[in-house]
PDB file of N, CA and C in Angstrom:
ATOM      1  N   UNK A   1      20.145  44.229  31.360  1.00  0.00           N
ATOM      2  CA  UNK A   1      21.295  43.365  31.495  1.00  0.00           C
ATOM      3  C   UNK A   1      21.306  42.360  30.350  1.00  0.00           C
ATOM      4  N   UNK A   2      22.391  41.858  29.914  1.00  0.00           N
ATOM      5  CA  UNK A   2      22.470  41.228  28.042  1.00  0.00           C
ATOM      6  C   UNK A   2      22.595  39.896  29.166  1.00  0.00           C
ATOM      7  N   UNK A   3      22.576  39.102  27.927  1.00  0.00           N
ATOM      8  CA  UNK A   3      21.950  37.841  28.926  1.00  0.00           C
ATOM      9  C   UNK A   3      22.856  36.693  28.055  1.00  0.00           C
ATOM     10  N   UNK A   4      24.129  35.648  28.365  1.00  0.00           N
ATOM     11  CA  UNK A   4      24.846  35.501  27.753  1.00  0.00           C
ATOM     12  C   UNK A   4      24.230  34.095  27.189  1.00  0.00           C
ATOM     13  N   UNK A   5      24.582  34.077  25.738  1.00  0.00           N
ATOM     14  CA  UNK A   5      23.481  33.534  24.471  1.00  0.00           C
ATOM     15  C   UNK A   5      24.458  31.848  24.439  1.00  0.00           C
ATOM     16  N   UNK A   6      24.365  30.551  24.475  1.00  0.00           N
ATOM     17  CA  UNK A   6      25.065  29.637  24.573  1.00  0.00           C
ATOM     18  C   UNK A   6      25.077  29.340  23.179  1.00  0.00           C
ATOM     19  N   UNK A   7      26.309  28.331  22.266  1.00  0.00           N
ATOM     20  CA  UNK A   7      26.144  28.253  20.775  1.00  0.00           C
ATOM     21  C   UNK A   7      24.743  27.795  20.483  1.00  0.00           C
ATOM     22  N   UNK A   8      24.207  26.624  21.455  1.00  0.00           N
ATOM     23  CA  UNK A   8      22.544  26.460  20.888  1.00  0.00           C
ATOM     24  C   UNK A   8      21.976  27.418  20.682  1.00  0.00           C
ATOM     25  N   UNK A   9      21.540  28.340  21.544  1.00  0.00           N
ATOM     26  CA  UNK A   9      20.951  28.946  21.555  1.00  0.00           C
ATOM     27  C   UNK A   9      20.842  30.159  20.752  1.00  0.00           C
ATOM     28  N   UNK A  10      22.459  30.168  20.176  1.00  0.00           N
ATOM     29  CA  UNK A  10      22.679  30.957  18.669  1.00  0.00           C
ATOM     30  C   UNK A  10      21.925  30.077  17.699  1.00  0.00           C
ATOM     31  N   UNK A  11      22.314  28.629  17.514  1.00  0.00           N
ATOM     32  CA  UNK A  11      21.899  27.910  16.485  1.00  0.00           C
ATOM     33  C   UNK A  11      20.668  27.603  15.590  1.00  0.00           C
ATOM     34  N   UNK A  12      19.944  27.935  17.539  1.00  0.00           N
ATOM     35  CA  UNK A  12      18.245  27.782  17.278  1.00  0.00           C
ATOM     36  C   UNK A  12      18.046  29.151  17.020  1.00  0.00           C
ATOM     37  N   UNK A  13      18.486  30.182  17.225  1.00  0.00           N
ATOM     38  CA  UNK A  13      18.162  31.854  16.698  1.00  0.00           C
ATOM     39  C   UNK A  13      17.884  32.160  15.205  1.00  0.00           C
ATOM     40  N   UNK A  14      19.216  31.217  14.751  1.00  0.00           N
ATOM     41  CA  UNK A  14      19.305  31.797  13.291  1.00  0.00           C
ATOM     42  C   UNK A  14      18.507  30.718  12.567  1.00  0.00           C
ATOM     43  N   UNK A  15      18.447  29.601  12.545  1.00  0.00           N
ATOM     44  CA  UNK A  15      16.864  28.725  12.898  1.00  0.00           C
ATOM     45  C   UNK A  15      15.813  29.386  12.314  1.00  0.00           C
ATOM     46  N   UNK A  16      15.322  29.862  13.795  1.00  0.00           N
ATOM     47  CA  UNK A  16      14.128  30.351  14.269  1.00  0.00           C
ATOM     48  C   UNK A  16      13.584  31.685  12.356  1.00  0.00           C
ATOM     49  N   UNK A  17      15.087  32.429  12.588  1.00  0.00           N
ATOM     50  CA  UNK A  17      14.446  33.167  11.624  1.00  0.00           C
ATOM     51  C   UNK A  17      13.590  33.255  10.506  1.00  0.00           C
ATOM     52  N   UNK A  18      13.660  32.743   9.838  1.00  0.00           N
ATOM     53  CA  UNK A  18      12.995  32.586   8.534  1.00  0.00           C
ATOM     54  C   UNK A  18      11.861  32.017   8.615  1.00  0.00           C
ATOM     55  N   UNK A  19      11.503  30.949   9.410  1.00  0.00           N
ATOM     56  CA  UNK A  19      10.392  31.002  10.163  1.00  0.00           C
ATOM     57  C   UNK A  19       9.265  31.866  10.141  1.00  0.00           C
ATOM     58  N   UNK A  20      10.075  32.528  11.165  1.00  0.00           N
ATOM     59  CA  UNK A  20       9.278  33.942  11.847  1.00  0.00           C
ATOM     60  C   UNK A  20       8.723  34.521  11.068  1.00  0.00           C
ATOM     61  N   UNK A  21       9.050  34.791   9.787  1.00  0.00           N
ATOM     62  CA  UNK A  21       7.912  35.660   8.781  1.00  0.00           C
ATOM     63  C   UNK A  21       8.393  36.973   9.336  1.00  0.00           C
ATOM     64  N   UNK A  22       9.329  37.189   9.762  1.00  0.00           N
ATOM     65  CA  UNK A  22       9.706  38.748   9.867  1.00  0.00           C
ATOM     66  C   UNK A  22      11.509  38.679   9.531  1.00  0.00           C
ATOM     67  N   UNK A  23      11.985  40.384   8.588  1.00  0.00           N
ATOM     68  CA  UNK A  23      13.637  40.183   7.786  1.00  0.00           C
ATOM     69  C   UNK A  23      14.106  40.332   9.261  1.00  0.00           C
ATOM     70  N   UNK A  24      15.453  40.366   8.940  1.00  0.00           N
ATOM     71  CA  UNK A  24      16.271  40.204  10.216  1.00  0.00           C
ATOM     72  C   UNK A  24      15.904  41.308  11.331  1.00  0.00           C
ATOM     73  N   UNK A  25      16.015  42.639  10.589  1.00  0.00           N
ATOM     74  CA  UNK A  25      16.017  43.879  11.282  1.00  0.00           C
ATOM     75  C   UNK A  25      14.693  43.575  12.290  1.00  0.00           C
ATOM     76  N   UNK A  26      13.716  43.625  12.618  1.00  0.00           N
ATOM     77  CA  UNK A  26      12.393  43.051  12.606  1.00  0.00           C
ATOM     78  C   UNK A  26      12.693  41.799  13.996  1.00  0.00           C
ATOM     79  N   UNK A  27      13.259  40.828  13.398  1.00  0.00           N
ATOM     80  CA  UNK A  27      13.738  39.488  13.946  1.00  0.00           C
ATOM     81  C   UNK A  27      14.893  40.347  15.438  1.00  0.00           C
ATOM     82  N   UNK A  28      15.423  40.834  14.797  1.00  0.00           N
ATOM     83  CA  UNK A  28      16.532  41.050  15.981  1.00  0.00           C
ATOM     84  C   UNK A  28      15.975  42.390  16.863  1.00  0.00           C
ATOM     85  N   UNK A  29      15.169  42.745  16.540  1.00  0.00           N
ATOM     86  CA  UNK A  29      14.333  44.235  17.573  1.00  0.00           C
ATOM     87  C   UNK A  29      13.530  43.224  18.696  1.00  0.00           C
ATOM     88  N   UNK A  30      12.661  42.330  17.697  1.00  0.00           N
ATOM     89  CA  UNK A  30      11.727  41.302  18.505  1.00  0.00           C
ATOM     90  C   UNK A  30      12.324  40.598  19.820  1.00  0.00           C
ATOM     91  N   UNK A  31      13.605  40.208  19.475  1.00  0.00           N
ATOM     92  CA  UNK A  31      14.410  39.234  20.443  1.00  0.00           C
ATOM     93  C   UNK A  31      15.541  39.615  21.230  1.00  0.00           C
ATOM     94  N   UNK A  32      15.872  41.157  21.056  1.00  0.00           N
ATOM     95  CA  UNK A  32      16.914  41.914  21.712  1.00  0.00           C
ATOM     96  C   UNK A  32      18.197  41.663  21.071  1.00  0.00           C
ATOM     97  N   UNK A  33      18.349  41.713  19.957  1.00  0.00           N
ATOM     98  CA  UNK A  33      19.850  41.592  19.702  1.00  0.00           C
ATOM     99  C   UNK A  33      20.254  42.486  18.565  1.00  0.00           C
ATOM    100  N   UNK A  34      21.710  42.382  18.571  1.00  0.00           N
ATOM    101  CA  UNK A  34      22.158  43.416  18.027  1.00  0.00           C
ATOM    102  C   UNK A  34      22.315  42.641  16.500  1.00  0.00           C
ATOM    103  N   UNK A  35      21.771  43.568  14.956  1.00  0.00           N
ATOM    104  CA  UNK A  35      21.838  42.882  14.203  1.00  0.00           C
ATOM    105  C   UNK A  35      23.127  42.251  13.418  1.00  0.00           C
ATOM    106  N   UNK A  36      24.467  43.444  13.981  1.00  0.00           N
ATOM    107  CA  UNK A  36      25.852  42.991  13.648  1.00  0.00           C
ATOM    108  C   UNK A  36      25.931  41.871  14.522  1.00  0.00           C
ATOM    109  N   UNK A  37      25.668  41.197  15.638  1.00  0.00           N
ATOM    110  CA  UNK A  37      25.824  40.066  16.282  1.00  0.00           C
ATOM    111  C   UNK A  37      24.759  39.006  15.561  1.00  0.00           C
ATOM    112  N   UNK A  38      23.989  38.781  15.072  1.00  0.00           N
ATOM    113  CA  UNK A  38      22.932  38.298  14.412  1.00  0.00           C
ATOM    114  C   UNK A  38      23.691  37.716  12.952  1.00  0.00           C
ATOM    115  N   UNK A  39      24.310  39.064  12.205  1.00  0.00           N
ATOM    116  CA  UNK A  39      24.759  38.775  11.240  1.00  0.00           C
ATOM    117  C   UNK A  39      26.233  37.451  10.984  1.00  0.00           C
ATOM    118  N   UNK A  40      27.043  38.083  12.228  1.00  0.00           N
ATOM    119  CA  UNK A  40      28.356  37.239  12.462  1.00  0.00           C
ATOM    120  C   UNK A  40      27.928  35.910  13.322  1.00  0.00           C
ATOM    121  N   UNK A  41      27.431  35.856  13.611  1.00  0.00           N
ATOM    122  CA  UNK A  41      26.907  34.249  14.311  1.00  0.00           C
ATOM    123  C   UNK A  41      26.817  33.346  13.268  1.00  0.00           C
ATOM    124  N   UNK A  42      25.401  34.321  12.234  1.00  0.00           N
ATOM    125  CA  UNK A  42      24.972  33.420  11.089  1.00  0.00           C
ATOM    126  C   UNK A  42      25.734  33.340  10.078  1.00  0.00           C
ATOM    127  N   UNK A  43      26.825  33.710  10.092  1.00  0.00           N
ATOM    128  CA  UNK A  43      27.890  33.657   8.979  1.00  0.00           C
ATOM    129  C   UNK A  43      29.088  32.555   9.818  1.00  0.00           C
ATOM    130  N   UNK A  44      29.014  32.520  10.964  1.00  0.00           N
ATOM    131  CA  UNK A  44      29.831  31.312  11.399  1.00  0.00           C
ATOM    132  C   UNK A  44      29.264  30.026  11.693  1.00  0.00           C
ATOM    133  N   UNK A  45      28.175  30.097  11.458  1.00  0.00           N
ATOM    134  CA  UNK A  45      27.563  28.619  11.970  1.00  0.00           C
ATOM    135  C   UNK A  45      27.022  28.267  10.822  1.00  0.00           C
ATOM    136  N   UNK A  46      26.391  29.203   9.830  1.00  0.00           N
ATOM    137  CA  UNK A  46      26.362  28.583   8.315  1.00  0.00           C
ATOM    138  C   UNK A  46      27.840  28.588   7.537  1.00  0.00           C
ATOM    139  N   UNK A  47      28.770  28.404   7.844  1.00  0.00           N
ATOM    140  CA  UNK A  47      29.901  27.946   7.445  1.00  0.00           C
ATOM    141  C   UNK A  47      30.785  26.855   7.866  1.00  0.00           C
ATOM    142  N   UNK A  48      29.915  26.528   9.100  1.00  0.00           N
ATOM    143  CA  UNK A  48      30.281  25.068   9.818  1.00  0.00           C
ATOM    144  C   UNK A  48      29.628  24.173   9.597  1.00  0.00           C
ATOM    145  N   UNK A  49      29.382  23.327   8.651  1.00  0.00           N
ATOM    146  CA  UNK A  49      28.841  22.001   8.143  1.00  0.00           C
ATOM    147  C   UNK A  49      28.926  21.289   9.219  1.00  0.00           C
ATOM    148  N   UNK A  50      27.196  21.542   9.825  1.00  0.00           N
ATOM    149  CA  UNK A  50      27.722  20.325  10.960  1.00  0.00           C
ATOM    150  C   UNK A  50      26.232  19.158  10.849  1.00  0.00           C
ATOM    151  N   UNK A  51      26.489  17.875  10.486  1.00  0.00           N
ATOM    152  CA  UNK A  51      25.458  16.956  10.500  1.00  0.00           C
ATOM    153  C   UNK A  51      24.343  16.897  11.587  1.00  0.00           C
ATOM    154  N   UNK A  52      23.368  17.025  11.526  1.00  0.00           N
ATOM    155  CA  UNK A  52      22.174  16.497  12.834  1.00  0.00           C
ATOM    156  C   UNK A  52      21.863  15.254  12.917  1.00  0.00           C
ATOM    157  N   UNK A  53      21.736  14.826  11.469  1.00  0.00           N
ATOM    158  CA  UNK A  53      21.096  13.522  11.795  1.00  0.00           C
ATOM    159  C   UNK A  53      21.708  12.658  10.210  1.00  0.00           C
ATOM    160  N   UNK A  54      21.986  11.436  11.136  1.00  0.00           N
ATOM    161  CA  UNK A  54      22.170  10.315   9.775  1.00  0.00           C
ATOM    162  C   UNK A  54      21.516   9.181   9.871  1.00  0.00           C
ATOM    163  N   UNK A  55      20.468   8.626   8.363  1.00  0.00           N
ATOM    164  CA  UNK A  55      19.720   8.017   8.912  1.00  0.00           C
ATOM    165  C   UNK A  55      20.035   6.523   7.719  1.00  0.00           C
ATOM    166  N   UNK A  56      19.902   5.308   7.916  1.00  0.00           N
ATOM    167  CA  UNK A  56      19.848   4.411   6.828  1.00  0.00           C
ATOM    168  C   UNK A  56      18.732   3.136   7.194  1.00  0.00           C
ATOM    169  N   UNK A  57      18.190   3.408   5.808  1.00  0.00           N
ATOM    170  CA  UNK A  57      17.298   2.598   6.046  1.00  0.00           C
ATOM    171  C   UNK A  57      17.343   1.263   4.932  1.00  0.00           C
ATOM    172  N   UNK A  58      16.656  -0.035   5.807  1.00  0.00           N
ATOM    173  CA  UNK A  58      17.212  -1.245   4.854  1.00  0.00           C
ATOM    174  C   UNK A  58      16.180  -1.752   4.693  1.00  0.00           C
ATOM    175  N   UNK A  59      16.428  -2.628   3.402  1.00  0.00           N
ATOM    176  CA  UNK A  59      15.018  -3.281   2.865  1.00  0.00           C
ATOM    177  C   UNK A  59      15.717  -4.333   2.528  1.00  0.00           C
ATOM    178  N   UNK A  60      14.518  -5.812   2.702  1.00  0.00           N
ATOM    179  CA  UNK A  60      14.566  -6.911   2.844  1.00  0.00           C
ATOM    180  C   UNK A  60      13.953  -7.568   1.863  1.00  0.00           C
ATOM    181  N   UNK A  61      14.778  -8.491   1.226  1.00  0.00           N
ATOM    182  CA  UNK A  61      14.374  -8.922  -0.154  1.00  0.00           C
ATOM    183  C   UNK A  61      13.881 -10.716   0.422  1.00  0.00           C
ATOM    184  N   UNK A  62      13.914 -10.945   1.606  1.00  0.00           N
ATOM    185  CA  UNK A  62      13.774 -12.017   2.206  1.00  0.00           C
ATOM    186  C   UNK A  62      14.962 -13.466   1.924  1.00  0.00           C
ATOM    187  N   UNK A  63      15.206 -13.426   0.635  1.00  0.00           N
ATOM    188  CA  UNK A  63      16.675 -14.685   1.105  1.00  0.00           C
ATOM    189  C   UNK A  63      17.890 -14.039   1.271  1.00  0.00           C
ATOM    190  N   UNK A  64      18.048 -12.665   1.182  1.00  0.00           N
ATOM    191  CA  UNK A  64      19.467 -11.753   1.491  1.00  0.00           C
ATOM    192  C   UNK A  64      19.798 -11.837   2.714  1.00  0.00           C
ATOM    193  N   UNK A  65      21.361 -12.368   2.608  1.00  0.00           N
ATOM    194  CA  UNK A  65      21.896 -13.082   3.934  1.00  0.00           C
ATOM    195  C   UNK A  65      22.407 -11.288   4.858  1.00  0.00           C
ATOM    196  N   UNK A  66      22.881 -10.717   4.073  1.00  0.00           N
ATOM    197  CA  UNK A  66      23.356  -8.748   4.219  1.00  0.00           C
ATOM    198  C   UNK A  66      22.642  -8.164   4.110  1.00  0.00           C
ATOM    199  N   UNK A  67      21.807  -7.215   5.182  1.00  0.00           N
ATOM    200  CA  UNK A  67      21.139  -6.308   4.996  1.00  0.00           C
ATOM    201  C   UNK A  67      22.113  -4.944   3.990  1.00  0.00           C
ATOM    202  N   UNK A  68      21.490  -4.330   3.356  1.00  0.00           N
ATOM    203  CA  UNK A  68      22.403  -3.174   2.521  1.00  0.00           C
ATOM    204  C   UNK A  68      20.670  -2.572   2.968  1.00  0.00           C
ATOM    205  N   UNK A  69      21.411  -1.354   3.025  1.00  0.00           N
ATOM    206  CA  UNK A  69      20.078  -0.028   2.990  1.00  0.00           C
ATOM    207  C   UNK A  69      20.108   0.394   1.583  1.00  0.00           C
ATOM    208  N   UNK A  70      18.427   0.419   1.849  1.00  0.00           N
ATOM    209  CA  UNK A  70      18.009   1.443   0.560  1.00  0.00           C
ATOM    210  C   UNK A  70      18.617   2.800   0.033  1.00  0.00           C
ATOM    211  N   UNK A  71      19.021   3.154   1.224  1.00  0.00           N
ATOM    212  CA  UNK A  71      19.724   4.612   0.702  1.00  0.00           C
ATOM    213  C   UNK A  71      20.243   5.659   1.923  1.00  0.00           C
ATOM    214  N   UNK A  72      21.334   6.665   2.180  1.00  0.00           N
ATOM    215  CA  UNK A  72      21.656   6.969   3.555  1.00  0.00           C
ATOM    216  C   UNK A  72      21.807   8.392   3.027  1.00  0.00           C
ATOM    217  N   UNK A  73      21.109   8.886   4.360  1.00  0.00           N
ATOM    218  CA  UNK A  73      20.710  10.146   4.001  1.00  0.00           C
ATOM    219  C   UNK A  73      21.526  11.064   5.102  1.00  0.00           C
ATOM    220  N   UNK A  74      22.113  12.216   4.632  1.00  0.00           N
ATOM    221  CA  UNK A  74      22.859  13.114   5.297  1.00  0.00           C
ATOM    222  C   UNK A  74      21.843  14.323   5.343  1.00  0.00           C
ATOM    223  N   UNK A  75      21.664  14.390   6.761  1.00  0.00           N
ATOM    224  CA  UNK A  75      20.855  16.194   6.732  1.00  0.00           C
ATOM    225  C   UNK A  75      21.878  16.883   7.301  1.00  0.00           C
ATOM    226  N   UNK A  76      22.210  17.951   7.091  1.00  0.00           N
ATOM    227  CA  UNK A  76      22.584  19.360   6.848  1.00  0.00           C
ATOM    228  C   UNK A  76      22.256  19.891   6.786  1.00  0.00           C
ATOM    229  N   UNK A  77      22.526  21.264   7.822  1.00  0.00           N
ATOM    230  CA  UNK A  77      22.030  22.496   8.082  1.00  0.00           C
ATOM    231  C   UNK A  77      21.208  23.313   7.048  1.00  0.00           C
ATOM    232  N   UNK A  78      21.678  22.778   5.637  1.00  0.00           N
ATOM    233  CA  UNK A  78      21.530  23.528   4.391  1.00  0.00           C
ATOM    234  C   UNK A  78      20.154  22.621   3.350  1.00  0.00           C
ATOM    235  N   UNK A  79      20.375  21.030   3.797  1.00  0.00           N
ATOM    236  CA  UNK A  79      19.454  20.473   3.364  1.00  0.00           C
ATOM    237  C   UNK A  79      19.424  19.270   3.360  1.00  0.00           C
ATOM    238  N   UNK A  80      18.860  18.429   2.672  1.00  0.00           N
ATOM    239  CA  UNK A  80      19.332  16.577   2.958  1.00  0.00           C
ATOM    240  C   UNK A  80      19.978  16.402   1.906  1.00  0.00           C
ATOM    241  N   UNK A  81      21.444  15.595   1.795  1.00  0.00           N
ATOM    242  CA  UNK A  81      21.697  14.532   0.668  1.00  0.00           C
ATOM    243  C   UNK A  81      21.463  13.501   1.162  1.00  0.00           C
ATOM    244  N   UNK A  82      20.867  12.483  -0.287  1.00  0.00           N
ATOM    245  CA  UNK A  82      20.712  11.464  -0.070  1.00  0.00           C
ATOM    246  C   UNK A  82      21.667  10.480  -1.140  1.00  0.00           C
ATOM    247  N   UNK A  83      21.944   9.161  -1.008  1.00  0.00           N
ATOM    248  CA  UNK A  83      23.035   8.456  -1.444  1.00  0.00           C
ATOM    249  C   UNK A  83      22.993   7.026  -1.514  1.00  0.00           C
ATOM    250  N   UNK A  84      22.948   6.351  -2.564  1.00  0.00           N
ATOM    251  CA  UNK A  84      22.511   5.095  -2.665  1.00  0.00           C
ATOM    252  C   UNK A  84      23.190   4.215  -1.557  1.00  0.00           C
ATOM    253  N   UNK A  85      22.172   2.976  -1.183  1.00  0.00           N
ATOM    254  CA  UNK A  85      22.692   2.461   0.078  1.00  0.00           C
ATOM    255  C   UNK A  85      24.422   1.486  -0.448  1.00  0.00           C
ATOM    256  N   UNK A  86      24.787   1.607  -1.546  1.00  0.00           N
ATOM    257  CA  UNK A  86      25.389   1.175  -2.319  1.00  0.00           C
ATOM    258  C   UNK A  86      26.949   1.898  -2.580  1.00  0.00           C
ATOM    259  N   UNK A  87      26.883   3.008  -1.936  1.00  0.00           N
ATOM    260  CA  UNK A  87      27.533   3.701  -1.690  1.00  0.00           C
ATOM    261  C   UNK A  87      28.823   3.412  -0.723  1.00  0.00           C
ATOM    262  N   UNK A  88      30.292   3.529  -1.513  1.00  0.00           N
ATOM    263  CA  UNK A  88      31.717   3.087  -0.737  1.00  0.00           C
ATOM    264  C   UNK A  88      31.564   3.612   1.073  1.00  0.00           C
ATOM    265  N   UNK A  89      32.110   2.903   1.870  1.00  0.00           N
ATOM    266  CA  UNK A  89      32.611   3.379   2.792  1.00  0.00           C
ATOM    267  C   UNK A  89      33.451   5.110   2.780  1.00  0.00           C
ATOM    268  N   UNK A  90      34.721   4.617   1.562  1.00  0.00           N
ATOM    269  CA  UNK A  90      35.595   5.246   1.565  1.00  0.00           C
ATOM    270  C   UNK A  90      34.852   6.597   0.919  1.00  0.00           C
ATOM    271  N   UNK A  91      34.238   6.679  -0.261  1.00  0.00           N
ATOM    272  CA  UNK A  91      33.566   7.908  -0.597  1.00  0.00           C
ATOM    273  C   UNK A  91      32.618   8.349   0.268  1.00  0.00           C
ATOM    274  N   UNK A  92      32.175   7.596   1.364  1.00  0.00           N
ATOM    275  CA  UNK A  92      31.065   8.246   2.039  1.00  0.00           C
ATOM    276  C   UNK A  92      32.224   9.272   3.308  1.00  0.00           C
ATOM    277  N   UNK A  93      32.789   8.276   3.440  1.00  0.00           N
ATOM    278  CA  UNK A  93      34.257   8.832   4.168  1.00  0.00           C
ATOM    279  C   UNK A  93      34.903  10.667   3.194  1.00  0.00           C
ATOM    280  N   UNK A  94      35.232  10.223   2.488  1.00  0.00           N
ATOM    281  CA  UNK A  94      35.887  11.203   1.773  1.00  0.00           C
ATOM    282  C   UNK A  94      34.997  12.372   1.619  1.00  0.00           C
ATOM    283  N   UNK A  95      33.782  12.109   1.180  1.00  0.00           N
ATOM    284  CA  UNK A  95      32.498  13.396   1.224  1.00  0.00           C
ATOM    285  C   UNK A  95      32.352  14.074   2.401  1.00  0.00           C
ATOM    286  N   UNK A  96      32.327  13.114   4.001  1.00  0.00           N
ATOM    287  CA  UNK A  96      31.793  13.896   4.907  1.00  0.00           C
ATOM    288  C   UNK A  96      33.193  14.970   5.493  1.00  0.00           C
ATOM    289  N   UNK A  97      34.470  13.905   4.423  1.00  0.00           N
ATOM    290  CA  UNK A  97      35.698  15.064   5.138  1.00  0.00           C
ATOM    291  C   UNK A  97      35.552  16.379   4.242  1.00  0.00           C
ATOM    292  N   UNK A  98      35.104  16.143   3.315  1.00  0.00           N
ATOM    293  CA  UNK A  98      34.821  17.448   2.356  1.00  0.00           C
ATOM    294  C   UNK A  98      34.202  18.314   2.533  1.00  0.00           C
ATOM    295  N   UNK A  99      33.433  17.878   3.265  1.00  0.00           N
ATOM    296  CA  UNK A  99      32.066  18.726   3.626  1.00  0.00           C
ATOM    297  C   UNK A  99      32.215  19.624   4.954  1.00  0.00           C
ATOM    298  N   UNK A 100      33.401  19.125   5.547  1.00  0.00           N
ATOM    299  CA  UNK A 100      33.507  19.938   6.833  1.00  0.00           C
ATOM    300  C   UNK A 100      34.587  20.303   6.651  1.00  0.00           C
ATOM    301  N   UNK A 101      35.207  20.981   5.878  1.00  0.00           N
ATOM    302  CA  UNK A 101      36.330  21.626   5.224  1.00  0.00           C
ATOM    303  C   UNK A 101      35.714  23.021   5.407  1.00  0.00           C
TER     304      UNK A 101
END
């Protein structure tokens, strides 16, 4: 009986792979799935730019009345950018609409 897969649980699949130390064919025998379903998952969810985590961190020069962060970092599925803490609202704005285009 196929056992119905929730988007996490796609997310963490295609994840998991590369990992594993085994190619897909290999990967998808191990875990029961079909590798045309394997393939189209990972072609829709690596095409959805979707953020996990945003992080900014601030440093203190001790008479600075405004904290400003050192630098704000975007992780992505694909990898981290990072971006001076100095960085516009509006371009930080304008990048993340770009990015999920």
């Amino acid at each position: 009986m196929q056992t119905k897969r929730t988007h996490q649980h796609w997310q963490d699949l295609i994840r998991q792979q590369p990992d594993s130390g085994l190619n897909i064919q290999d990967f998808c025998q191990v875990n029961n799935l079909a590798k045309s379903t394997f393939y189209k998952y990972r072609k829709q969810l690596t095409t959805q730019t979707s953020f996990s985590k945003v992080s900014i961190q601030a440093e203190h020069t001790g008479l600075q009345e405004a904290i400003e962060p050192a630098h704000i970092t975007l992780t992505l599925q694909v990898g981290e950018l990072k971006l001076p803490g100095s960085t516009s609202a509006q371009y930080l704005s304008d990048l993340i609409r770009g990015l999920v285009k």
